[in-house]
Protein backbone atom coordinates (compact mmCIF):
# COMPACT_ATOMS: atom_id res chain seq x y z
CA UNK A 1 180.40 -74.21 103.04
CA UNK A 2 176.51 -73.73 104.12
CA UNK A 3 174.02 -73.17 101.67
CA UNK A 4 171.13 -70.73 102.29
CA UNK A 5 167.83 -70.97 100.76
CA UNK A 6 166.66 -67.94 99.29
CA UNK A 7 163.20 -69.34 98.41
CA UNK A 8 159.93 -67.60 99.55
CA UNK A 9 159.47 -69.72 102.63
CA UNK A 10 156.55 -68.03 103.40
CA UNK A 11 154.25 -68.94 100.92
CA UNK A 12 151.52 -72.10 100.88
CA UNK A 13 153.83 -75.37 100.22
CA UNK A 14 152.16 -78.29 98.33
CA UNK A 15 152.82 -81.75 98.23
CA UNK A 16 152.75 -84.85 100.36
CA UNK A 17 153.25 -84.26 103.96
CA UNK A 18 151.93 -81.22 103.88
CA UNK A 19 148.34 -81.27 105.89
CA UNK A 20 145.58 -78.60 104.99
CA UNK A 21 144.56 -75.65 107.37
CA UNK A 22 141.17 -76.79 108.89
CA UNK A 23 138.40 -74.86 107.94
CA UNK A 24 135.72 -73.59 110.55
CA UNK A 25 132.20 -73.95 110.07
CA UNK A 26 130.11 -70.74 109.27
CA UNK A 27 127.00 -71.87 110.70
CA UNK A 28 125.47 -70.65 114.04
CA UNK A 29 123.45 -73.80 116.20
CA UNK A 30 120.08 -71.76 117.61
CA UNK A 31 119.01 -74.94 119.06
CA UNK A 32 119.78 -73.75 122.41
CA UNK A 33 117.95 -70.34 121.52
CA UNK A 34 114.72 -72.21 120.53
CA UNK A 35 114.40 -73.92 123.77
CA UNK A 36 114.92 -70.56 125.24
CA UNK A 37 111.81 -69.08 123.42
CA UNK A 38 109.56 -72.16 124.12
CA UNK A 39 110.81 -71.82 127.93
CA UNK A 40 109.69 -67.68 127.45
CA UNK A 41 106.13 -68.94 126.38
CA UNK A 42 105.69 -71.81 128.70
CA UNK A 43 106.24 -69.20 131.09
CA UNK A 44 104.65 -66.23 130.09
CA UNK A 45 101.13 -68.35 129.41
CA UNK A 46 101.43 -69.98 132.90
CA UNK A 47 101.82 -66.83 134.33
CA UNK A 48 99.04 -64.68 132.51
CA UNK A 49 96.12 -67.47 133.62
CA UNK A 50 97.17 -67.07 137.03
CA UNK A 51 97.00 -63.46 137.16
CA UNK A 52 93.61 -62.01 138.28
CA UNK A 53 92.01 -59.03 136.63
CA UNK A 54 91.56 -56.05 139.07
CA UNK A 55 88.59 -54.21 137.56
CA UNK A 56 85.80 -52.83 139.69
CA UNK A 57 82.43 -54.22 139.78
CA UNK A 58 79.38 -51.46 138.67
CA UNK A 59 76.00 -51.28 137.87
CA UNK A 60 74.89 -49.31 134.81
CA UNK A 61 71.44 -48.41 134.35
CA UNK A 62 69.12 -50.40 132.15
CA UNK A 63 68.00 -48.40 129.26
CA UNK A 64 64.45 -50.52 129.78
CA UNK A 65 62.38 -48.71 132.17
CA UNK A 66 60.83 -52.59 132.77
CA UNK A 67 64.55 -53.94 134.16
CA UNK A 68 66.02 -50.76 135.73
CA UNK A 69 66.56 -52.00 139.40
CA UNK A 70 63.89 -50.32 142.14
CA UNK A 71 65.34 -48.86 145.19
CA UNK A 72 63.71 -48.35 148.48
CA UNK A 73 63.70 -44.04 149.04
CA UNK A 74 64.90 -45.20 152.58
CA UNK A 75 68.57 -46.70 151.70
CA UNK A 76 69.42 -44.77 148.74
CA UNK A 77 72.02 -41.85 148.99
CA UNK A 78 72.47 -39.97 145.88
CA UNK A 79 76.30 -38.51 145.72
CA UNK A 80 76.43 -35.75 143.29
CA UNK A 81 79.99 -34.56 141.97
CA UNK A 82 80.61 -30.61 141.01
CA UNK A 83 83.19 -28.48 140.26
CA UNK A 84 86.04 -27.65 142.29
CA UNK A 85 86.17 -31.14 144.36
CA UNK A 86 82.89 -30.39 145.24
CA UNK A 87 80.64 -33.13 146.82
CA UNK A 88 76.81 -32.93 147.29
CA UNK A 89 74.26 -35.40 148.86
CA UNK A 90 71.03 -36.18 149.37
CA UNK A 91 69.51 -39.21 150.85
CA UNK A 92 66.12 -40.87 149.35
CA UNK A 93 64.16 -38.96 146.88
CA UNK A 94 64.52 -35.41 145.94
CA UNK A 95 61.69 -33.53 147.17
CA UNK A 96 61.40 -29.90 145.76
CA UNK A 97 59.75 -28.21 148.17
CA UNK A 98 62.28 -29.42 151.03
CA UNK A 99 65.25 -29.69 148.95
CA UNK A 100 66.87 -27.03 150.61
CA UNK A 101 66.68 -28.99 153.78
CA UNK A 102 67.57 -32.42 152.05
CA UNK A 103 70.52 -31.34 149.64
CA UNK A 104 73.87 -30.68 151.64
CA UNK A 105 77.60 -30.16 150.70
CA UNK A 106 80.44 -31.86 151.26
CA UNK A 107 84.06 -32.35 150.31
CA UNK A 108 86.00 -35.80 149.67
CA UNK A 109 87.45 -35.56 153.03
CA UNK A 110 84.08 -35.60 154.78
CA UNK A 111 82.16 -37.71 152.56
CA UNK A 112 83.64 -40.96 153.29
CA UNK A 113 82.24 -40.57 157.08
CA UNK A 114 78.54 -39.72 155.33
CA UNK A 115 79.02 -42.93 153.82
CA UNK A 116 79.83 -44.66 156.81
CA UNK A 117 76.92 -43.08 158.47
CA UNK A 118 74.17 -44.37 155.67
CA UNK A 119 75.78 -47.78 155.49
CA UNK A 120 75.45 -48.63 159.46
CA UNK A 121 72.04 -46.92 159.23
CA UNK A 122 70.40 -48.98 157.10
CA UNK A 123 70.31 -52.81 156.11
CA UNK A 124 72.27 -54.19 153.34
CA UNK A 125 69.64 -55.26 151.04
CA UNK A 126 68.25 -51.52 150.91
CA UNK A 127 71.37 -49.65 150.52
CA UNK A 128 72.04 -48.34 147.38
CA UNK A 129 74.26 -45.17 146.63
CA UNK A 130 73.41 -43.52 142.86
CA UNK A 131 76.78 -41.62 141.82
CA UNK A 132 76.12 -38.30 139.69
CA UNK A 133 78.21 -36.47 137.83
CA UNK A 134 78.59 -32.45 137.02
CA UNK A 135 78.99 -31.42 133.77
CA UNK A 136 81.66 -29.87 135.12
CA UNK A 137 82.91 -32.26 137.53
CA UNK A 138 86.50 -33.95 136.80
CA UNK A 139 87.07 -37.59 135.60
CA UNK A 140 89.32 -37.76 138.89
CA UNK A 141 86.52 -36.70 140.91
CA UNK A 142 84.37 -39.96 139.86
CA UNK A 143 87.11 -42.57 140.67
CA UNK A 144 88.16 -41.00 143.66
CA UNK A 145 84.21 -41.56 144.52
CA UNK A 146 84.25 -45.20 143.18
CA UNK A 147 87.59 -45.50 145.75
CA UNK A 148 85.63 -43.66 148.54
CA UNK A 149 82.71 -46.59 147.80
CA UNK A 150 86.03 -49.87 148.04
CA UNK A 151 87.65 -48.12 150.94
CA UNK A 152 84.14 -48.40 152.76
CA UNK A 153 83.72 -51.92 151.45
CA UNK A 154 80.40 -50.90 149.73
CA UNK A 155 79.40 -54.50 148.16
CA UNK A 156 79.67 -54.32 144.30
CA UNK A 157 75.62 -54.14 143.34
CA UNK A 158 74.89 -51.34 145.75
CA UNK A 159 76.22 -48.65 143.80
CA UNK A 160 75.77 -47.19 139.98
CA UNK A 161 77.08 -44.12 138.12
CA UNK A 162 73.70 -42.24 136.29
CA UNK A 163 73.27 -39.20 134.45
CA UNK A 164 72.32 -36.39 136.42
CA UNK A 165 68.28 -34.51 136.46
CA UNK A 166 67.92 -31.10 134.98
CA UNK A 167 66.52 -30.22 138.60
CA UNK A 168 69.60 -31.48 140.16
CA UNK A 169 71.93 -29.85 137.63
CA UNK A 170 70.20 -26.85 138.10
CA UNK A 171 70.50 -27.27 142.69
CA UNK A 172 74.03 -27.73 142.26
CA UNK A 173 74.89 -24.73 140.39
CA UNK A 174 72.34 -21.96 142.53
CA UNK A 175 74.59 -23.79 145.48
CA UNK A 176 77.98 -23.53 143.88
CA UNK A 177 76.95 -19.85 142.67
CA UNK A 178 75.89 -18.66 146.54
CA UNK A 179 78.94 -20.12 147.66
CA UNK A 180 81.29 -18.22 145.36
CA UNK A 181 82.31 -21.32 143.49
CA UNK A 182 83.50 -20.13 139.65
């Protein structure tokens, strides 16, 4: 007759001839994630000293009267910015009593041929362009000018942004009020 075994097979047996379950390790290796980072910086600080900074070049005023750069009255242009997109020029010295005749308007669409103009007309080493700024004028306004002075390849040097005169404050708002500007 055949015997059956009615033990609990399934449970752990002991003794010899039995071999142990083998136990996996709980630790992760980051070995290969370390050399990852080091290749991320290697990189990153190779890349970053190659890369070349893309500010423009300006001249700011001097606040001693002593070192503020002199300009020959025959190659500056004075570029003042109102409201509205509105563009005004002069070219050499403001003269009250023929301002009328000196100051004219302009828009950015025309302005970058008046720029042209002055820049052919007179020799490098005289040209200088003084960029003024409304009160009222927009922050967009000024660097589309500063664009206006790269597009016509104005040499850094031969332009600065100053504050604006009472007496030109005061020219572009009688112009901006005959010409129905609010």
């Amino acid at each position: 007759m055949a015997e059956m075994d009615t033990s609990s097979g399934g449970g752990h047996k002991k003794g010899p001839g039995v071999k142990k379950g083998k136990k996996m390790s709980t630790r992760v290796d980051l070995t290969p994630m370390v050399d990852l980072g080091f290749l991320l910086i290697t990189f990153f600080v190779f890349t970053t000293t190659m890369s070349q900074p893309t500010a423009m070049n300006m001249n700011e005023p001097k606040d001693d009267p002593d070192q503020q750069l002199k300009v020959k009255n025959s190659g500056a242009m004075t570029i003042l910015l109102g409201k509205n997109d509105q563009v005004y020029y002069y070219m050499g010295e403001l003269n009250p009593e023929t301002a009328s005749q000196q100051f004219k308007s302009s828009n950015f669409k025309d302005i970058r041929q008046v720029i042209l103009d002055k820049k052919k007309a007179t020799p490098i080493g005289d040209l200088m362009y003084i960029i003024k700024s409304d009160k009222d004028a927009t922050f967009k306004n000024a660097i589309d000018i500063l664009d206006e002075m790269t597009i016509n390849t104005v040499p850094p040097g031969h332009y600065a942004e100053v504050d604006m005169a009472p007496s030109e404050e005061q020219l572009v708002t009688m112009t901006e009020q005959a010409n129905g500007i609010k």
